[in-house]
Protein backbone atom coordinates (compact mmCIF):
# COMPACT_ATOMS: atom_id res chain seq x y z
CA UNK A 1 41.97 93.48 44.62
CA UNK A 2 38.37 93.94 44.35
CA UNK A 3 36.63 97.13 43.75
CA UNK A 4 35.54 98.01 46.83
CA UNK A 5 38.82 97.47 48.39
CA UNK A 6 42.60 99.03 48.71
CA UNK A 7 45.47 97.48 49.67
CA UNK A 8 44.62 97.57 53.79
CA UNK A 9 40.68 98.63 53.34
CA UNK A 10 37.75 96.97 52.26
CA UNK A 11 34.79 99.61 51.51
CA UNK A 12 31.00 97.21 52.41
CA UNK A 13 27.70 97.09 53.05
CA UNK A 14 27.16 97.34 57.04
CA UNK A 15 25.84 94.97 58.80
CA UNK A 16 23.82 93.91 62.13
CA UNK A 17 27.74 93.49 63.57
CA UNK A 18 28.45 97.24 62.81
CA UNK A 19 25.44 99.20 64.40
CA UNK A 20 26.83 99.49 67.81
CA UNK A 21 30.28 100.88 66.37
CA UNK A 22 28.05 103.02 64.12
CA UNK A 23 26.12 103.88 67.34
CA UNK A 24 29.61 105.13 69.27
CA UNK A 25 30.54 107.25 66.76
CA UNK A 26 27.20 108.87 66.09
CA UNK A 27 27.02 109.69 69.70
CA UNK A 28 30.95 110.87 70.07
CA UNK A 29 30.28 114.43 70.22
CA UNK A 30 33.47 115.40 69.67
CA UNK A 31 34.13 113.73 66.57
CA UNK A 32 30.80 114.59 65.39
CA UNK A 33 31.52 118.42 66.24
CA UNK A 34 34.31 117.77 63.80
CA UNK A 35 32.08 116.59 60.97
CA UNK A 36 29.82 119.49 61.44
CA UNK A 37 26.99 117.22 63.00
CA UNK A 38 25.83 117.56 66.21
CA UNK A 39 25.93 114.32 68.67
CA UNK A 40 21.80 113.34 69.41
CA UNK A 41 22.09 110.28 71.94
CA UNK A 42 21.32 108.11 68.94
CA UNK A 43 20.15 104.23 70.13
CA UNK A 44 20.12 101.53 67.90
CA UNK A 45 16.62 101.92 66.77
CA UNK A 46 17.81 105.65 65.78
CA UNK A 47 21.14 104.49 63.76
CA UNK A 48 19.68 101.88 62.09
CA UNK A 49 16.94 104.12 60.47
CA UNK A 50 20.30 106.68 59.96
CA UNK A 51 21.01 103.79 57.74
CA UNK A 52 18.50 102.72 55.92
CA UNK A 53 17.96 106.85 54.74
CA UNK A 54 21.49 106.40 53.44
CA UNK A 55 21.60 103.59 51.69
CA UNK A 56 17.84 103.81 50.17
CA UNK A 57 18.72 106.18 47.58
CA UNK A 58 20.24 105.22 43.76
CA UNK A 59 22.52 107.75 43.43
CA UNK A 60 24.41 108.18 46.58
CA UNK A 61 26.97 105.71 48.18
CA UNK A 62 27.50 104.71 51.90
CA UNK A 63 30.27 102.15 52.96
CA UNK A 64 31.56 101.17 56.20
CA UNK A 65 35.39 101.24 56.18
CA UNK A 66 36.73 98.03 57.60
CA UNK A 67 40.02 96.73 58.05
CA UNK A 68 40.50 93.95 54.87
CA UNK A 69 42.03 91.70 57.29
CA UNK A 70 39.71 91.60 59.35
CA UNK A 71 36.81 93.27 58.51
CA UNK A 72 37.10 95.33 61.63
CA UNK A 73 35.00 98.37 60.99
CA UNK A 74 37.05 101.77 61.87
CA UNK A 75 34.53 104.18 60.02
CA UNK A 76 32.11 104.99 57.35
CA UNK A 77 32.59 107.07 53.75
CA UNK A 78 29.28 108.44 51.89
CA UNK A 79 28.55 110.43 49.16
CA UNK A 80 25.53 111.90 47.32
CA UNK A 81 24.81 113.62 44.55
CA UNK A 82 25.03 117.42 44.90
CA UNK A 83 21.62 119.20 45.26
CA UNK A 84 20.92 121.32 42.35
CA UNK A 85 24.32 120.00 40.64
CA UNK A 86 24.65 118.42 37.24
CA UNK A 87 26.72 116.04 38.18
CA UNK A 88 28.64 117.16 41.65
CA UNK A 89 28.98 114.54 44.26
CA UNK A 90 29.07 115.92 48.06
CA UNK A 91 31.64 113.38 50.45
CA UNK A 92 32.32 112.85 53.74
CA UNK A 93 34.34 110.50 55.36
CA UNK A 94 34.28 109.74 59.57
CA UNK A 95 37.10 107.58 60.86
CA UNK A 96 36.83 106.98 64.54
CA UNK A 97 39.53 108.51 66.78
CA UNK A 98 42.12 105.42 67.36
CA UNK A 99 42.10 104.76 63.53
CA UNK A 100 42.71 108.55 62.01
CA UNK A 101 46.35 109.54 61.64
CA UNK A 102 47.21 106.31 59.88
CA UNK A 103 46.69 107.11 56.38
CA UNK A 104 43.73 105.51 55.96
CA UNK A 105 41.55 108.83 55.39
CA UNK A 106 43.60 109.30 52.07
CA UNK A 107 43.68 106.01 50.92
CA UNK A 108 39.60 105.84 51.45
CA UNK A 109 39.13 109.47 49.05
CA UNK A 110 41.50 108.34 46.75
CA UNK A 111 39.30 105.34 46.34
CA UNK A 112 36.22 107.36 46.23
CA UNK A 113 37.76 109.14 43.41
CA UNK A 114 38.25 106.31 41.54
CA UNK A 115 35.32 104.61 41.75
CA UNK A 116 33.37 107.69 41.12
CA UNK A 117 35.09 108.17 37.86
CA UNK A 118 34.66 104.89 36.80
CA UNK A 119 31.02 104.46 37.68
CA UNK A 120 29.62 107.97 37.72
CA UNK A 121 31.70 110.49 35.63
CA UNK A 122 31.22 113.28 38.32
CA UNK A 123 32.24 116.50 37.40
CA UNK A 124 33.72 117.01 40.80
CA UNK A 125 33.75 115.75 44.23
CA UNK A 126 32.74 118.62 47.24
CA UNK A 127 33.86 118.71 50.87
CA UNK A 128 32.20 120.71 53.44
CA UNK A 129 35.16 120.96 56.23
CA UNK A 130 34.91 122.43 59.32
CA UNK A 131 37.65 125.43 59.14
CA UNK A 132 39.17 124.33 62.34
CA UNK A 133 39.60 120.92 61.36
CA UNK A 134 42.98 121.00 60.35
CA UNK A 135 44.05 117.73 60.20
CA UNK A 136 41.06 116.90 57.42
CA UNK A 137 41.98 120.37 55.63
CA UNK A 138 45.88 119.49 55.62
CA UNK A 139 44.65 115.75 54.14
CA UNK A 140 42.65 117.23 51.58
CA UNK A 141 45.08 119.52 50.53
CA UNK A 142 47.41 117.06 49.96
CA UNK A 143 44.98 114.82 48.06
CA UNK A 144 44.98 118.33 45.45
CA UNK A 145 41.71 119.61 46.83
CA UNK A 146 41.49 122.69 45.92
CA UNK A 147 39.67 125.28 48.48
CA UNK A 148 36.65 127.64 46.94
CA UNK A 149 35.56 129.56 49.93
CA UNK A 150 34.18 129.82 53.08
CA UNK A 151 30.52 129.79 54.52
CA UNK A 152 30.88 131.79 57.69
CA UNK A 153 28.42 130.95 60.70
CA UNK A 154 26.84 128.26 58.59
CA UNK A 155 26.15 125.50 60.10
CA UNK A 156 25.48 125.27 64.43
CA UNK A 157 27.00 122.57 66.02
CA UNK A 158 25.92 122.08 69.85
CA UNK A 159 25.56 125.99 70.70
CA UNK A 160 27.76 127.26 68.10
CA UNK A 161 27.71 128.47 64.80
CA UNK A 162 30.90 127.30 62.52
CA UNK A 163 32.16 128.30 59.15
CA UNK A 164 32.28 125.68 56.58
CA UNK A 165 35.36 125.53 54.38
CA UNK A 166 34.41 123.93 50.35
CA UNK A 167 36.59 122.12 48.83
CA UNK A 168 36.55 120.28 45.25
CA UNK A 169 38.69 118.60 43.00
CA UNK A 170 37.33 118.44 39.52
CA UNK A 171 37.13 115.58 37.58
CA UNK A 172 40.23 116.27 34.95
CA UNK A 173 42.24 116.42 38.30
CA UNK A 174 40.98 112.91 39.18
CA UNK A 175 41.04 110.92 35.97
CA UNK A 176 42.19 112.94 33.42
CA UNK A 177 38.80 113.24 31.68
């Protein structure tokens, strides 16, 4: 098993073959609304440069999740280091709607953990949840994410404002450091 890769996952670099998928999920505005983003009628052009802002930087990650059979791409996990954070690291994970419910959003954060602790030594790992997404919130909790508090009205979505749930696990939770 390589390292970016679980048993059914493989965690790579995307590729020309990935930007419409990427496209289809930037512009699902319902699944967006659920990752606290608002849907912008993003073309290729648009998702490409998306891209390139996310995987310019030295100190964040950004991986489209693909089936390791196949390679099929089903979503997308980044992470960046936590403004004004020693060493916190801020994650997010989008799977797109026929591939969530499968187990694959916990097997891609447990992965994340892991490779964070063994590249990066983060003190902890944030989440920024929408409160109503309860499927990510029940996911999270079971992956020992521990909640901190909740921003209310802080981030607007469409035409409405939504209260952000944190979450962290710190790093002696993740590898015993």
């Amino acid at each position: 098993m390589t390292m970016n890769s679980t048993e059914r996952l493989l965690l790579r670099h995307w590729r020309e073959s990935d930007l419409e998928f990427l496209r289809e999920l930037r512009n699902d505005i319902t699944l967006q609304a659920r990752l606290l983003s608002t849907a912008r009628g993003s073309d290729i052009a648009a998702v490409r440069s998306w891209l390139d802002r996310r995987t310019a930087t030295s100190d964040g990650i950004f991986f489209v999740v693909s089936l390791r059979e196949n390679e099929v791409p089903i979503g997308y996990i980044q992470c960046t280091k936590e403004a004004n954070s020693t060493n916190g690291f801020r994650a997010g994970i989008c799977l797109a709607d026929g591939w969530q419910s499968r187990g694959y959003g916990p097997e891609v954060m447990l992965w994340l953990e892991r490779h964070l602790a063994a590249n990066s030594m983060p003190q902890k790992i944030i989440l920024h949840v929408d409160v109503d997404n309860h499927q990510a919130v029940a996911c999270y909790r079971k992956l020992a994410y521990r909640e901190v508090g909740v921003m209310k009205s802080h981030v607007k979505v469409g035409n409405d404002w939504r209260d952000v749930l944190v979450m962290e696990k710190l790093l002696t939770d993740i590898g015993g450091r």
